[in-house]
Protein backbone atom coordinates (compact mmCIF):
# COMPACT_ATOMS: atom_id res chain seq x y z
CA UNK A 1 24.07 151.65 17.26
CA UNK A 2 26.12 155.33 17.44
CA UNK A 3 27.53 156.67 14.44
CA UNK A 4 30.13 159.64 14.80
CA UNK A 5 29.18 162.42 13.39
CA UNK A 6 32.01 164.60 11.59
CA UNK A 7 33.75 167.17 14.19
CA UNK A 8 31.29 166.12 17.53
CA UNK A 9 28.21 164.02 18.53
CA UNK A 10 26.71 161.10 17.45
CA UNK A 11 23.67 159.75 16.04
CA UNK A 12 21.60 156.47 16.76
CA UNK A 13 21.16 154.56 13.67
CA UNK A 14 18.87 150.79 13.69
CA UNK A 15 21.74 147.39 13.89
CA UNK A 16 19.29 146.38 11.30
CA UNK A 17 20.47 148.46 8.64
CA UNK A 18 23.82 149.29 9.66
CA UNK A 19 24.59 145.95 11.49
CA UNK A 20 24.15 143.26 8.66
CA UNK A 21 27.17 141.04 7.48
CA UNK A 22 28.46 141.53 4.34
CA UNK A 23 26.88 139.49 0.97
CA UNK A 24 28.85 139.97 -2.54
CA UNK A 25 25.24 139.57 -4.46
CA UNK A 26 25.43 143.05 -6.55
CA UNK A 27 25.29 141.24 -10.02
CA UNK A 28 22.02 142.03 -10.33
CA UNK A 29 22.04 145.91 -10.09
CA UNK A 30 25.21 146.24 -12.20
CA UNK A 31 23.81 144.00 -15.10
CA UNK A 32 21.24 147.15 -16.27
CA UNK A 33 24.38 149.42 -16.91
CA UNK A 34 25.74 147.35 -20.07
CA UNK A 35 25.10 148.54 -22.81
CA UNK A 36 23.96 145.35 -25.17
CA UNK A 37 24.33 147.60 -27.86
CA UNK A 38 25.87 145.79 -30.41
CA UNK A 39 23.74 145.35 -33.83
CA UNK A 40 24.25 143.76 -37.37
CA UNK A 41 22.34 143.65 -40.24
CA UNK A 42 20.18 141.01 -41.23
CA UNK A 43 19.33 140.03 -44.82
CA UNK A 44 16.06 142.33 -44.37
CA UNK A 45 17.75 144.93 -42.95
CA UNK A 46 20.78 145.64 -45.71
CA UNK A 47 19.87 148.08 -48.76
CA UNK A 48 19.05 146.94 -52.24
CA UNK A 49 19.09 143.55 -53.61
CA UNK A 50 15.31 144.25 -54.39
CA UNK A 51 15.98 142.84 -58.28
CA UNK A 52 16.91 138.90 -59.26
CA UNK A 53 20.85 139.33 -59.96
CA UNK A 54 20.22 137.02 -63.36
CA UNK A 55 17.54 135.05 -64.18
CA UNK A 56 16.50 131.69 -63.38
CA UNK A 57 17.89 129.23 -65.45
CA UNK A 58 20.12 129.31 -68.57
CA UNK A 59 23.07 131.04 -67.94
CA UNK A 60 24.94 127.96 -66.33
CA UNK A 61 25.22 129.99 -62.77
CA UNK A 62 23.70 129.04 -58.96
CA UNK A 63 20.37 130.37 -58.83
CA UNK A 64 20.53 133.68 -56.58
CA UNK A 65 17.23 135.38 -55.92
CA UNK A 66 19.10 138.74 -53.98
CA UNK A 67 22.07 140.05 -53.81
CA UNK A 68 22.14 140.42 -49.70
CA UNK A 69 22.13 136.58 -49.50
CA UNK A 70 24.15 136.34 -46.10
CA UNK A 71 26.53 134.31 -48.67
CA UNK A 72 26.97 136.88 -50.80
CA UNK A 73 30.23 139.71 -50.03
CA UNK A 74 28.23 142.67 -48.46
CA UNK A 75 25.05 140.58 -47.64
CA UNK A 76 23.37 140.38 -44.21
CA UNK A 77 24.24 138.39 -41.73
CA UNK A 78 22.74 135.30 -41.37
CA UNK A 79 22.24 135.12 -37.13
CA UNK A 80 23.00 138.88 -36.65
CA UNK A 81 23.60 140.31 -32.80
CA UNK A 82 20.83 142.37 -32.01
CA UNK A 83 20.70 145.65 -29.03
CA UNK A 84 19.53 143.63 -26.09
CA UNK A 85 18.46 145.07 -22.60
CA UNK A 86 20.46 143.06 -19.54
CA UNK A 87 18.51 144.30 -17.00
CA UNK A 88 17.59 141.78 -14.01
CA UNK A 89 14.45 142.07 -12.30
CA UNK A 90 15.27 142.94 -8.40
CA UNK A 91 12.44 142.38 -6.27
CA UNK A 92 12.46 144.80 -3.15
CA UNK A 93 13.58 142.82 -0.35
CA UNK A 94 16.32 141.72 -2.30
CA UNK A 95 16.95 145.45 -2.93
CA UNK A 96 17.00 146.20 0.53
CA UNK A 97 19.01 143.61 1.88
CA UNK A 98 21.68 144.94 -0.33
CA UNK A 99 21.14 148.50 0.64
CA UNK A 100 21.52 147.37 4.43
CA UNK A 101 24.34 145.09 3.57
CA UNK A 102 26.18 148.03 1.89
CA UNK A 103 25.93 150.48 4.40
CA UNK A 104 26.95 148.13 7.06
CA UNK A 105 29.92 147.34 5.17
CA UNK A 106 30.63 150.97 4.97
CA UNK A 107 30.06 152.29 8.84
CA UNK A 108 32.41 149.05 9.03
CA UNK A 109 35.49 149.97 7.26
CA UNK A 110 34.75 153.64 8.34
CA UNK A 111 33.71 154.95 4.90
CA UNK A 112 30.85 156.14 6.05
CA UNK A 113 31.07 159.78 7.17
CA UNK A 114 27.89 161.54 9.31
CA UNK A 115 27.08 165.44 9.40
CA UNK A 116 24.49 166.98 10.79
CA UNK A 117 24.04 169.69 7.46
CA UNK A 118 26.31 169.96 4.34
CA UNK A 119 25.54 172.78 1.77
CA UNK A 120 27.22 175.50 -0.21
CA UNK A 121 25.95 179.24 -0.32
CA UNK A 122 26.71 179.22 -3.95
CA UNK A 123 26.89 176.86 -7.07
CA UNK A 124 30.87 177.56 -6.70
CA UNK A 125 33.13 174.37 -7.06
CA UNK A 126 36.04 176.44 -5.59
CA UNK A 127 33.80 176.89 -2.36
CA UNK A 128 32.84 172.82 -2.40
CA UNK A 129 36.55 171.70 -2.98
CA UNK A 130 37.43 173.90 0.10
CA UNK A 131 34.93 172.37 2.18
CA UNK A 132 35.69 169.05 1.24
CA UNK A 133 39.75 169.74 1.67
CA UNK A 134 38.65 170.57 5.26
CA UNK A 135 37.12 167.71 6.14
CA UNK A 136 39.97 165.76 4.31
CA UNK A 137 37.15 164.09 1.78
CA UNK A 138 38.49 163.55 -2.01
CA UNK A 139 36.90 160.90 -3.76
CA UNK A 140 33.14 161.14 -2.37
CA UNK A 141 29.30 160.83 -2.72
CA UNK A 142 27.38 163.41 -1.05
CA UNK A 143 24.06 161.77 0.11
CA UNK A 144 21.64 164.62 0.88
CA UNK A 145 17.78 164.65 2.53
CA UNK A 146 16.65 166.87 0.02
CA UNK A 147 18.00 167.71 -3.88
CA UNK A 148 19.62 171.21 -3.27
CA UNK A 149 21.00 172.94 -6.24
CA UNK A 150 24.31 174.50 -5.53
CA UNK A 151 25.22 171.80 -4.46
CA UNK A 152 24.68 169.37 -7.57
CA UNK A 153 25.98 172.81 -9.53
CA UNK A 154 29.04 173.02 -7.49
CA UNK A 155 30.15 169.84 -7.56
CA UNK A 156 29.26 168.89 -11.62
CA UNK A 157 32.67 169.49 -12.81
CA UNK A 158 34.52 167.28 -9.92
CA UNK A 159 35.33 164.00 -11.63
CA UNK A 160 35.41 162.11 -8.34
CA UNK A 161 32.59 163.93 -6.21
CA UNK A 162 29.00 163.28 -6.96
CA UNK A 163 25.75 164.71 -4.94
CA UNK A 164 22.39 162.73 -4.47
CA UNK A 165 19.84 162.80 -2.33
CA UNK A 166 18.43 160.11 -0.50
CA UNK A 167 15.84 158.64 -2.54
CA UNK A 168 18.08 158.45 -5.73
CA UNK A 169 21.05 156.65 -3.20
CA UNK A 170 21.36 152.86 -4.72
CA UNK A 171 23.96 150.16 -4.13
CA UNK A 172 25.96 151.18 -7.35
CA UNK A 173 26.55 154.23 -6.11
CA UNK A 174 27.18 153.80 -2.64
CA UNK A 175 30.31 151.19 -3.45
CA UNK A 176 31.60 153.29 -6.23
CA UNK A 177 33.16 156.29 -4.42
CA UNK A 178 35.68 155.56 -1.35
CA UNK A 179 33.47 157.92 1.11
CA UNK A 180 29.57 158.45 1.29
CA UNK A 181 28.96 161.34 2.92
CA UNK A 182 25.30 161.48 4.55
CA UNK A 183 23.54 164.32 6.51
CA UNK A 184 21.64 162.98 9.40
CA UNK A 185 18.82 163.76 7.37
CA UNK A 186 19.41 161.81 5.08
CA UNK A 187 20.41 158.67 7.44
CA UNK A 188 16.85 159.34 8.72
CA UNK A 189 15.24 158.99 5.42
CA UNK A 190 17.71 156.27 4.15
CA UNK A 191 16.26 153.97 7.24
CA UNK A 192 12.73 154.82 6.51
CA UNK A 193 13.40 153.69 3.35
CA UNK A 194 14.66 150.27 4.21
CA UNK A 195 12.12 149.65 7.09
């Protein structure tokens, strides 16, 4: 299979990672980014309530042992939520079926954008912004063979424009920005990756 790369040539890429039909199974990587942070306080966990309110018998009152009784106004609560991870466990050929499924579904609907290099000469965003104007790119991931600095400097402050390089590209990532751009480099590593 021939990709196009940006302004001439092409580049061979396997049908086995760029060819695969499409298949909606991403639950699994997007469960580990909520948060399950939401936490009450159990009867243990709420302060004082260390001392018997009244005694035991005699004064014509329920016996109460604590004050943080979860029936008590300002007690604990009796099943509290508790922080809890959601993370799935994906095993690796699940992971790279969806990588492969992904990027065919991008060279497919021509999100996908080749280069054969992509760098800035300085960690200016003014200098990244004009590069990407040129090449008509606004909402993009930049997927790079090797982690270069001005470029993850230059392009920090750009809400919709995110660098990686190809070891840190994952299936989140690659669906959440309407172009990937990817050196051939990269494409090269990206495929060793999923042999």
């Amino acid at each position: 299979m021939k990709l196009q790369l940006q302004g001439s040539g092409s580049v061979s890429v396997s049908d086995e990672n760029f060819g695969q039909d499409f298949r909606e199974a991403l639950t699994a990587c997007m469960a580990a980014t909520r948060a399950g942070s939401a936490q009450q306080k159990n009867r243990a966990q709420v302060n004082g309530g260390g001392v018997k309110p009244w005694r035991q018998k005699g004064t014509g009152r329920a016996r109460a042992g604590t004050i943080r009784s979860p029936i008590w106004r300002g007690g604990g609560n009796a099943f509290p939520s508790m922080p809890r991870d959601y993370a799935q466990k994906i095993n690796r050929k699940m992971y790279r079926a969806a990588m492969r499924s992904i990027l065919s579904e991008l060279v497919r609907q021509e999100r996908l954008v080749a280069i054969k290099s992509f760098g800035v000469d300085a960690p200016k965003t003014r200098e990244l912004t004009g590069k990407l104007a040129e090449m008509g790119l606004d909402n993009v991931l930049i997927v790079t063979d090797d982690p270069d600095d001005n470029l993850y400097l230059a392009a920090r402050n750009l809400p919709r424009v995110a660098v990686c390089d190809a070891a840190g590209a994952d299936p989140v990532s690659l669906i959440g920005f309407e172009k990937v751009l990817v050196t051939t480099a990269a494409l090269k590593l990206l495929e060793e990756r999923l042999a």
